[in-house]
C-alpha atoms as a PDB file:
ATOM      1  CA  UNK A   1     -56.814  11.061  -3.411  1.00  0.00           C
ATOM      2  CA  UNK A   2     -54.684   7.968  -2.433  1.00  0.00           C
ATOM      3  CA  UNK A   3     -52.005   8.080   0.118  1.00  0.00           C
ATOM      4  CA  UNK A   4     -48.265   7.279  -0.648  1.00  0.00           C
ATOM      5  CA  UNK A   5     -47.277   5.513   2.355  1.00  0.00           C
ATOM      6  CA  UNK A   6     -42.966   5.402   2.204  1.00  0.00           C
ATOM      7  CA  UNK A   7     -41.704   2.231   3.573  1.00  0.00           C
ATOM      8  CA  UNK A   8     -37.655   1.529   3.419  1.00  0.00           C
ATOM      9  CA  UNK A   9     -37.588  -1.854   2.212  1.00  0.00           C
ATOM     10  CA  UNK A  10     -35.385  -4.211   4.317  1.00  0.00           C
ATOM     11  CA  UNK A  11     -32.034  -4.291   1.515  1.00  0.00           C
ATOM     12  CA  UNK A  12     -32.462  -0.129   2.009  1.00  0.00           C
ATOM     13  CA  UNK A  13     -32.084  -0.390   5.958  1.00  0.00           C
ATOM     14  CA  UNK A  14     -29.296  -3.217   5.150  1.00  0.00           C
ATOM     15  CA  UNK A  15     -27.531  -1.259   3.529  1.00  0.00           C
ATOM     16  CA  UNK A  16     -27.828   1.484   5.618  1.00  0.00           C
ATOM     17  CA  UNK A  17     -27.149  -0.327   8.952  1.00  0.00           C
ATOM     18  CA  UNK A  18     -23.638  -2.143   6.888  1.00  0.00           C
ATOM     19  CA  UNK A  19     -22.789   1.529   6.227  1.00  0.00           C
ATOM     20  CA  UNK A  20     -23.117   2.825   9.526  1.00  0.00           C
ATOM     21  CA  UNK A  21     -21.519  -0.351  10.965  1.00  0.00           C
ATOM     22  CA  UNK A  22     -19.055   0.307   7.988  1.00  0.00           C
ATOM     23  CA  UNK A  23     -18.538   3.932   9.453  1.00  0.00           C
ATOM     24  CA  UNK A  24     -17.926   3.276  12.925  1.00  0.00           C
ATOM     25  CA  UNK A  25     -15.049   0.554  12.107  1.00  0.00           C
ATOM     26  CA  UNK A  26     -13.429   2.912   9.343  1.00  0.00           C
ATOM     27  CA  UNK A  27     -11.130   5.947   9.532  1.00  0.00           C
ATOM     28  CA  UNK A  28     -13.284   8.827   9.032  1.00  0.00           C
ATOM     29  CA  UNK A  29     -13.839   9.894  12.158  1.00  0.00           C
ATOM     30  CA  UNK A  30     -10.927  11.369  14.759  1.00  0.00           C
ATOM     31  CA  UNK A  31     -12.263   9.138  17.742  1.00  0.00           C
ATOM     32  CA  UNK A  32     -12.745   5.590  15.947  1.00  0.00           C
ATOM     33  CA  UNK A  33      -9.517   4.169  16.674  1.00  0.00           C
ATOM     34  CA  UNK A  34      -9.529   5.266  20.295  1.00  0.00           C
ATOM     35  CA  UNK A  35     -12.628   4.062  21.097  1.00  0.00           C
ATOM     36  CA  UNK A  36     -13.816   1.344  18.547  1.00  0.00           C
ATOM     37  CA  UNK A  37     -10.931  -0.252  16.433  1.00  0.00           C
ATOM     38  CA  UNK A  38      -7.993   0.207  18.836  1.00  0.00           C
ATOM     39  CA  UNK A  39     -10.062  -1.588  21.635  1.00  0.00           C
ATOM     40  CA  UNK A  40     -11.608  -4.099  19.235  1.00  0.00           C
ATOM     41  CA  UNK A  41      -7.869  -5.410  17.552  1.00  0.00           C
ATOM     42  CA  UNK A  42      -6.828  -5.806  21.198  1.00  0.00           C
ATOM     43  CA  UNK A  43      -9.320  -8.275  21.962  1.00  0.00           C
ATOM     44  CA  UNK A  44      -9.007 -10.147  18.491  1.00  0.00           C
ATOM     45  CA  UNK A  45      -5.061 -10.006  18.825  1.00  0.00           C
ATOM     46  CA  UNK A  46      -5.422 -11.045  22.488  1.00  0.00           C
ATOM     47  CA  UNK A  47      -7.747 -13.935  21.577  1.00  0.00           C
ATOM     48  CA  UNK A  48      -5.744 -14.943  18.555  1.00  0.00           C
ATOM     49  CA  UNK A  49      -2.690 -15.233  20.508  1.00  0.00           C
ATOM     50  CA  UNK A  50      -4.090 -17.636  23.030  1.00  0.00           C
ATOM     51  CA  UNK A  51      -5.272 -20.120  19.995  1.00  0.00           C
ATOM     52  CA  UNK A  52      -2.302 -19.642  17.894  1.00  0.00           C
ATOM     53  CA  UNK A  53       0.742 -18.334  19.353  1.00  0.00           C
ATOM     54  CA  UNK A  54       1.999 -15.232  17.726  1.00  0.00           C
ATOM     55  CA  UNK A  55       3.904 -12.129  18.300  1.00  0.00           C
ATOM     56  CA  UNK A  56       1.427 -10.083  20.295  1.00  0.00           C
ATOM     57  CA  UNK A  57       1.753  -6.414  18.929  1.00  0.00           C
ATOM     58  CA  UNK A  58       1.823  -7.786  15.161  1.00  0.00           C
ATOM     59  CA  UNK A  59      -1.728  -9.688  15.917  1.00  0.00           C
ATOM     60  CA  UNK A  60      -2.740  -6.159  17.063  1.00  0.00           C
ATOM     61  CA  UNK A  61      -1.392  -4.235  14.349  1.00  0.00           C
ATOM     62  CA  UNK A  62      -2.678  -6.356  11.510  1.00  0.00           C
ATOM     63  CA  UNK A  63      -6.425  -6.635  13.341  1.00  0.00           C
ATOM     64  CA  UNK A  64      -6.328  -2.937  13.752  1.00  0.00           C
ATOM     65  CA  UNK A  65      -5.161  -2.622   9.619  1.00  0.00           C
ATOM     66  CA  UNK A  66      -8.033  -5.215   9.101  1.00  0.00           C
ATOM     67  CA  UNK A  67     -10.725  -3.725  11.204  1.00  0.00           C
ATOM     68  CA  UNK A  68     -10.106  -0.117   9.204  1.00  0.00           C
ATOM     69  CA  UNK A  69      -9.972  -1.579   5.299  1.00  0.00           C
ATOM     70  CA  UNK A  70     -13.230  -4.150   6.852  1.00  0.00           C
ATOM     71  CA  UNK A  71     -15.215  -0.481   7.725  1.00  0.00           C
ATOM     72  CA  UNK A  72     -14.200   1.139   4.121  1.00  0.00           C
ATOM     73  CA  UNK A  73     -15.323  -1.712   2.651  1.00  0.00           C
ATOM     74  CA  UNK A  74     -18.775  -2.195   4.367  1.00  0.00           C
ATOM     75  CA  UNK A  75     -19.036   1.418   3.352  1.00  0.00           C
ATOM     76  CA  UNK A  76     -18.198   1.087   0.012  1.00  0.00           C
ATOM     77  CA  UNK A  77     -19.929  -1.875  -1.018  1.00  0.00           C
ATOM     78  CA  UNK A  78     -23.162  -0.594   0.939  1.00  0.00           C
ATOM     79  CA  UNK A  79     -22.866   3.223  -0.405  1.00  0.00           C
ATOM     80  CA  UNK A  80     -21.397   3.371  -3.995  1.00  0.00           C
ATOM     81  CA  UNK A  81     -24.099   5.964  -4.840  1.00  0.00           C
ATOM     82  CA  UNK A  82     -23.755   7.999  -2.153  1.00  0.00           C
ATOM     83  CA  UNK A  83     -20.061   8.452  -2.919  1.00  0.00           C
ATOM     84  CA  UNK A  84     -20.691   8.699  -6.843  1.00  0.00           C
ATOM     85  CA  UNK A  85     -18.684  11.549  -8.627  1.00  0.00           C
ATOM     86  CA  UNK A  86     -17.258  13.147  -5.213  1.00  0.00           C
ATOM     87  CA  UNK A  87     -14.058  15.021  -5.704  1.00  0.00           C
ATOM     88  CA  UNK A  88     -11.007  14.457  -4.099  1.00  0.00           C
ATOM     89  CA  UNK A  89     -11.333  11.179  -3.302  1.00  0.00           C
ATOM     90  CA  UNK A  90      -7.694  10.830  -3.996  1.00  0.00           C
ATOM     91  CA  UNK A  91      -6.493  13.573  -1.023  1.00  0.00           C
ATOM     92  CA  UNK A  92      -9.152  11.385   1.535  1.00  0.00           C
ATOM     93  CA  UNK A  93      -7.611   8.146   0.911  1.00  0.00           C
ATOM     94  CA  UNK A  94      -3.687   9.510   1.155  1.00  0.00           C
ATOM     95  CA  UNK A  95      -5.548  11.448   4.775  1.00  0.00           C
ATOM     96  CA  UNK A  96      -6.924   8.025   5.736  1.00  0.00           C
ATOM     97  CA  UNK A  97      -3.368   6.022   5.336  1.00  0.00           C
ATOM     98  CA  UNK A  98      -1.629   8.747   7.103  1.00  0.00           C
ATOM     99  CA  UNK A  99      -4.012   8.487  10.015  1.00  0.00           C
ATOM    100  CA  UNK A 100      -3.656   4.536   9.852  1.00  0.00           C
ATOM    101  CA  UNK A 101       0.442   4.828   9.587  1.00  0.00           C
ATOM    102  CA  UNK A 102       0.236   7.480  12.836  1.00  0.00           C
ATOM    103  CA  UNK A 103      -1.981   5.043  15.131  1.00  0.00           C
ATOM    104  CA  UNK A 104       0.230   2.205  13.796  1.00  0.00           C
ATOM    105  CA  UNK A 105       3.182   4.368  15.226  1.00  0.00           C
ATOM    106  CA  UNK A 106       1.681   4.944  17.882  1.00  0.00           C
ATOM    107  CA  UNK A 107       0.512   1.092  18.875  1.00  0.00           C
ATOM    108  CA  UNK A 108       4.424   0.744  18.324  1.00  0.00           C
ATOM    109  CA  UNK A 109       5.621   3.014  20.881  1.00  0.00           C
ATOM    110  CA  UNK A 110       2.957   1.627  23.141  1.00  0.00           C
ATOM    111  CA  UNK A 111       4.635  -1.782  23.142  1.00  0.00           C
ATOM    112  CA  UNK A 112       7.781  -0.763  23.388  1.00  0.00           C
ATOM    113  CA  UNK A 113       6.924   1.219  26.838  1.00  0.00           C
ATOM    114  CA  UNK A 114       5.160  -2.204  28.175  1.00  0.00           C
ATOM    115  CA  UNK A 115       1.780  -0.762  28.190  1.00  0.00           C
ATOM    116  CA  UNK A 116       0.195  -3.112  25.214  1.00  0.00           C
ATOM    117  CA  UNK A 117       0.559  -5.826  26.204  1.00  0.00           C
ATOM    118  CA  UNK A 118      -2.140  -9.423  26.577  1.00  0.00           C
ATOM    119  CA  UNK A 119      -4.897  -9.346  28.788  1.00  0.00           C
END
């Protein structure tokens, strides 16, 4: 009897590791933004405004808008068959722009109390 020996080749754990990069940057999961994207468009914005000057909360608002459609896309480029024929892909994107619109909202308020503001 020979032995099957199972070894992911390297484009299967690419793949893999661009999806789960792709996962932790996009909207599908409730703490994301607060802990990943939120954090990581501050730093970009705050960067971005100290090489080209720029309103501060609209650097931070378009790198958090960025950061979101980068993680859907490293997840769907690196996982079109795992997402083949799923239903209601329609109702998740509408529940993904609604979250994005509601942290945008909320990234607004957050300048206008003075808390966002460069490091």
């Amino acid at each position: 009897m020979s032995k099957i020996t199972i070894r992911p080749s390297i484009s299967n754990f690419f793949n893999r590791l661009l999806f789960f990069i792709g996962w932790l940057l996009s909207p599908f999961t409730f703490w994301n933004d607060a802990f990943i994207n939120i954090p990581l468009s501050y730093l970009l914005a705050d960067i971005f405004v100290k090489i080209w000057p720029a309103d501060f909360l609209l650097a931070v608002l378009v790198f958090y808008w960025l950061t979101n459609g980068l993680g859907i896309l490293m997840m769907y480029f690196s996982g079109k068959s795992l997402l083949a024929g799923k239903r209601g892909a329609a109702r998740e994107i509408l529940s993904l722009a609604a979250t994005l619109v509601v942290y945008s909202i909320v990234l607004i308020f957050l300048n206008k109390a003075g808390i966002l503001k460069p490091i």
